[in-house]
C-alpha atoms as a PDB file:
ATOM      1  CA  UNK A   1      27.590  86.701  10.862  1.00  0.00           C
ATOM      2  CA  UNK A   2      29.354  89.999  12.718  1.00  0.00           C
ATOM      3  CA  UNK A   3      27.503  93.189  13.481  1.00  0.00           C
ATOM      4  CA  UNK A   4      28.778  95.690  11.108  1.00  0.00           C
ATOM      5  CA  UNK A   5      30.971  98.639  12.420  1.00  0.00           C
ATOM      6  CA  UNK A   6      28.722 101.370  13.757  1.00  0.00           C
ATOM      7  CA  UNK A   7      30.658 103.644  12.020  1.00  0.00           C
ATOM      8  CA  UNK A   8      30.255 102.276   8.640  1.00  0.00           C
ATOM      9  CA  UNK A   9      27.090 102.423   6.475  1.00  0.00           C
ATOM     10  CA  UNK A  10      24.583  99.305   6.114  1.00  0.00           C
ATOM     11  CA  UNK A  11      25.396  97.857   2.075  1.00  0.00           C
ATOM     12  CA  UNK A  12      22.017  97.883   1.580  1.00  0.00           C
ATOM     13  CA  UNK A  13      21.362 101.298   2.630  1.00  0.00           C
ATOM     14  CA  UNK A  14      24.118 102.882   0.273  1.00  0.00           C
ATOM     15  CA  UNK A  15      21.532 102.869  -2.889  1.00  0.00           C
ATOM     16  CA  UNK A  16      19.192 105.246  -0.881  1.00  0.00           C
ATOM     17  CA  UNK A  17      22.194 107.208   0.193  1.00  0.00           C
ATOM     18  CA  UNK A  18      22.937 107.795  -3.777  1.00  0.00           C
ATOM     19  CA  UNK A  19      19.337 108.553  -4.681  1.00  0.00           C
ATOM     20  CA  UNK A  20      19.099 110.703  -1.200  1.00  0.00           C
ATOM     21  CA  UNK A  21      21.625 112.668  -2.961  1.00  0.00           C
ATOM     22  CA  UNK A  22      20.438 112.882  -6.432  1.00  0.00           C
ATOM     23  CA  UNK A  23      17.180 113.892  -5.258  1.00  0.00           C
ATOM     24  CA  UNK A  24      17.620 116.620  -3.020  1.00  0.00           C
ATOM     25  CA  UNK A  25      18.727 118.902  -5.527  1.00  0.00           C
ATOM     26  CA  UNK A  26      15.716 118.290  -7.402  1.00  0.00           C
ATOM     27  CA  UNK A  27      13.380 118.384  -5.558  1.00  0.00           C
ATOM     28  CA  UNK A  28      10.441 120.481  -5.414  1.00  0.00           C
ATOM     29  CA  UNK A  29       8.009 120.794  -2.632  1.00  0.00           C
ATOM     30  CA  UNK A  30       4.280 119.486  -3.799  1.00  0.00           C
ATOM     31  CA  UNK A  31       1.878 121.904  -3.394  1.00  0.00           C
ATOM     32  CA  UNK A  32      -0.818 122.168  -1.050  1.00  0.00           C
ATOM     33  CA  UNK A  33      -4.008 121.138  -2.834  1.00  0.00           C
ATOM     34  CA  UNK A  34      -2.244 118.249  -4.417  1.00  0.00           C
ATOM     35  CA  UNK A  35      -3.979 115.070  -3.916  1.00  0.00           C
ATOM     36  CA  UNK A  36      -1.028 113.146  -2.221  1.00  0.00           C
ATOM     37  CA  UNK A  37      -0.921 116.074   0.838  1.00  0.00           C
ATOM     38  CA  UNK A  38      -4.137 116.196   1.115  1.00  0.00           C
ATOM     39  CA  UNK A  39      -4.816 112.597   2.009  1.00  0.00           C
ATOM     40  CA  UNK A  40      -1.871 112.840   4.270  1.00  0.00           C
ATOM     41  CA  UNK A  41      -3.602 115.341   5.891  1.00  0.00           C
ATOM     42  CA  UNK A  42      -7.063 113.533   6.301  1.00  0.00           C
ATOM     43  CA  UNK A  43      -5.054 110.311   7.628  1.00  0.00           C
ATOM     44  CA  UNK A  44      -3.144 112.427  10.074  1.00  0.00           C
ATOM     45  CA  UNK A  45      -6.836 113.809  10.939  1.00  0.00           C
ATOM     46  CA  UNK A  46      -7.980 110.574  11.533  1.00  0.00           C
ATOM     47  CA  UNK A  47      -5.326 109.087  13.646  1.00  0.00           C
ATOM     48  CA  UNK A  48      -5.806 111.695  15.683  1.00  0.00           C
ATOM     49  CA  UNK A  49      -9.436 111.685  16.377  1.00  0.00           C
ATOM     50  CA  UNK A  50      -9.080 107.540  16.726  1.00  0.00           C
ATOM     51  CA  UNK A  51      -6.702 108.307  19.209  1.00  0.00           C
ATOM     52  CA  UNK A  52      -8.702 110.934  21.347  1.00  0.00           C
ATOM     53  CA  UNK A  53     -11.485 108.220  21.183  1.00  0.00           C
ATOM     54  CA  UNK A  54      -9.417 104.939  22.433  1.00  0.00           C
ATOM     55  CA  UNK A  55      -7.989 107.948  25.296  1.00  0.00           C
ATOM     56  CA  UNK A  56     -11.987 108.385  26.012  1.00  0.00           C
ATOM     57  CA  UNK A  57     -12.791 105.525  25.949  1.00  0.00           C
ATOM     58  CA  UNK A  58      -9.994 103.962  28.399  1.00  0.00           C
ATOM     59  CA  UNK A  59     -11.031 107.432  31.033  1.00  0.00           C
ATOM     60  CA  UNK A  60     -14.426 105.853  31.009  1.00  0.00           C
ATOM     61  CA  UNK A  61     -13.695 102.830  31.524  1.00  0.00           C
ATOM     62  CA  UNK A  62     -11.531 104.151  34.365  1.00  0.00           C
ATOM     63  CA  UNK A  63     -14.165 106.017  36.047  1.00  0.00           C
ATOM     64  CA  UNK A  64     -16.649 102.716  35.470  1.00  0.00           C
ATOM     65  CA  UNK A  65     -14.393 100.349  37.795  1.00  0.00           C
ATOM     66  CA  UNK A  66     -14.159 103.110  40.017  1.00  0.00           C
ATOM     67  CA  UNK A  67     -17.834 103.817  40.802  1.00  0.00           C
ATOM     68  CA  UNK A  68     -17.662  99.336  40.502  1.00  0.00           C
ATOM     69  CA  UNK A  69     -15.389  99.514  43.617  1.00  0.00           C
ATOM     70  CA  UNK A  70     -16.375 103.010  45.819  1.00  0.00           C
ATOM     71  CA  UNK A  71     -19.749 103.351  44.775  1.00  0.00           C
ATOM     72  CA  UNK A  72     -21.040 105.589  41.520  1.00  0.00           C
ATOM     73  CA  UNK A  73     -21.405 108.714  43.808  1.00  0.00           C
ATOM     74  CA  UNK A  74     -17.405 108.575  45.357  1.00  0.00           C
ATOM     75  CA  UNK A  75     -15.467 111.223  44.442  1.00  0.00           C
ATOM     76  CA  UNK A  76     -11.349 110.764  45.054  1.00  0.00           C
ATOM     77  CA  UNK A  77     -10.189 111.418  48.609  1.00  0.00           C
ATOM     78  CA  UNK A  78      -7.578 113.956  49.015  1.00  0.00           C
ATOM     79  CA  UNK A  79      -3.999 112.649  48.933  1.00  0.00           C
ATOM     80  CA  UNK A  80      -3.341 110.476  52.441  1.00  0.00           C
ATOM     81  CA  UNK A  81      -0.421 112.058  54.605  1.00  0.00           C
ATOM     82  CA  UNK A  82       2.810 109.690  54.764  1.00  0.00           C
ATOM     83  CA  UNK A  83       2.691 107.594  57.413  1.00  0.00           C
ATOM     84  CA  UNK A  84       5.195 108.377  60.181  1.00  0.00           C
ATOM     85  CA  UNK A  85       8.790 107.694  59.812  1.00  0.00           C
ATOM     86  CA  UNK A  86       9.665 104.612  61.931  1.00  0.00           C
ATOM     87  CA  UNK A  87      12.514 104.663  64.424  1.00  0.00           C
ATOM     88  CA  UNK A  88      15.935 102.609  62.798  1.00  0.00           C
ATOM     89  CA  UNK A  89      16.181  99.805  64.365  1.00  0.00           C
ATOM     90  CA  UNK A  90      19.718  99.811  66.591  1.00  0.00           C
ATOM     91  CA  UNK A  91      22.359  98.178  65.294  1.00  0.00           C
ATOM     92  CA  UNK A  92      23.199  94.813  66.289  1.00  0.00           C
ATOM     93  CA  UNK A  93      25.290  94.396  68.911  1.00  0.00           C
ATOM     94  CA  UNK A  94      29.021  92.970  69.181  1.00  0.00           C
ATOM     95  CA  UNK A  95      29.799  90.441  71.531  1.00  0.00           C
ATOM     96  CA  UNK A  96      33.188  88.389  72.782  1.00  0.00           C
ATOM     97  CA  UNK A  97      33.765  85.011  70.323  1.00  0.00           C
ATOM     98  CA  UNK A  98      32.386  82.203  71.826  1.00  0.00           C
ATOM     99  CA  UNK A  99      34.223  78.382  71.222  1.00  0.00           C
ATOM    100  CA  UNK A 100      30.705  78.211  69.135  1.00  0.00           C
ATOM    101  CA  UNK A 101      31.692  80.791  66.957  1.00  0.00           C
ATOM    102  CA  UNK A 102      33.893  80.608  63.781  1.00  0.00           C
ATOM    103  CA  UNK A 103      37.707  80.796  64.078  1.00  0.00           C
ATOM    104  CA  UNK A 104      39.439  83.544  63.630  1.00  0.00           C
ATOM    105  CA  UNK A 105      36.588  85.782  64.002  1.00  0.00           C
ATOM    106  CA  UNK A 106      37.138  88.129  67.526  1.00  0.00           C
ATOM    107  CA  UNK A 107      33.271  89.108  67.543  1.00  0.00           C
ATOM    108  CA  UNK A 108      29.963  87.719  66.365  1.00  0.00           C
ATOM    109  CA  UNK A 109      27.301  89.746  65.361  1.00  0.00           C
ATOM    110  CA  UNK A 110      24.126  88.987  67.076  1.00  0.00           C
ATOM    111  CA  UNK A 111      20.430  91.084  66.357  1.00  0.00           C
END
């Protein structure tokens, strides 16, 4: 079966394109206090305060492997300075072909 065309439509999305249509100039807003927004609202409430949980939960768990490994009364060290930059190495170093080497080549490349 091919991919359809990203420019055209899905089939089976057309019908919601129609009814898209039909609807939007019809529609009308529900108010407020009506029953359907306002359990929208207290779901969106709780999903929120679920997630704050799980976030405190995961922070203490966090800090309890950390006082597990450093001790309960370790605090975090300051940031550690980058160790120094070490010198390049030098480049390796051309000398004259040898009969050992491969033909053709004028230099082999020893480190």
């Amino acid at each position: 079966m091919d991919a359809p065309d990203a420019g055209q439509p899905l089939h089976v999305l057309s019908g919601v394109r129609m009814m898209a249509e039909t609807l939007r100039d019809t529609r009308v807003p529900l108010s407020a206090d009506h029953p359907a927004i306002v359990a929208e609202r207290a779901a969106l409430t709780r999903v929120g305060q679920w997630i704050e949980t799980e976030r405190e939960k995961r922070d203490a768990s966090y800090e309890q492997v950390f006082g597990q490994l450093y001790g309960k009364d370790a605090e975090p060290s300051e940031p550690r300075a980058a160790p120094p930059a070490l010198a390049p190495a030098d480049p390796p170093k051309a000398v004259p072909a040898t009969s050992s080497s491969r033909k053709g080549n004028r230099h082999a490349m020893v480190h």
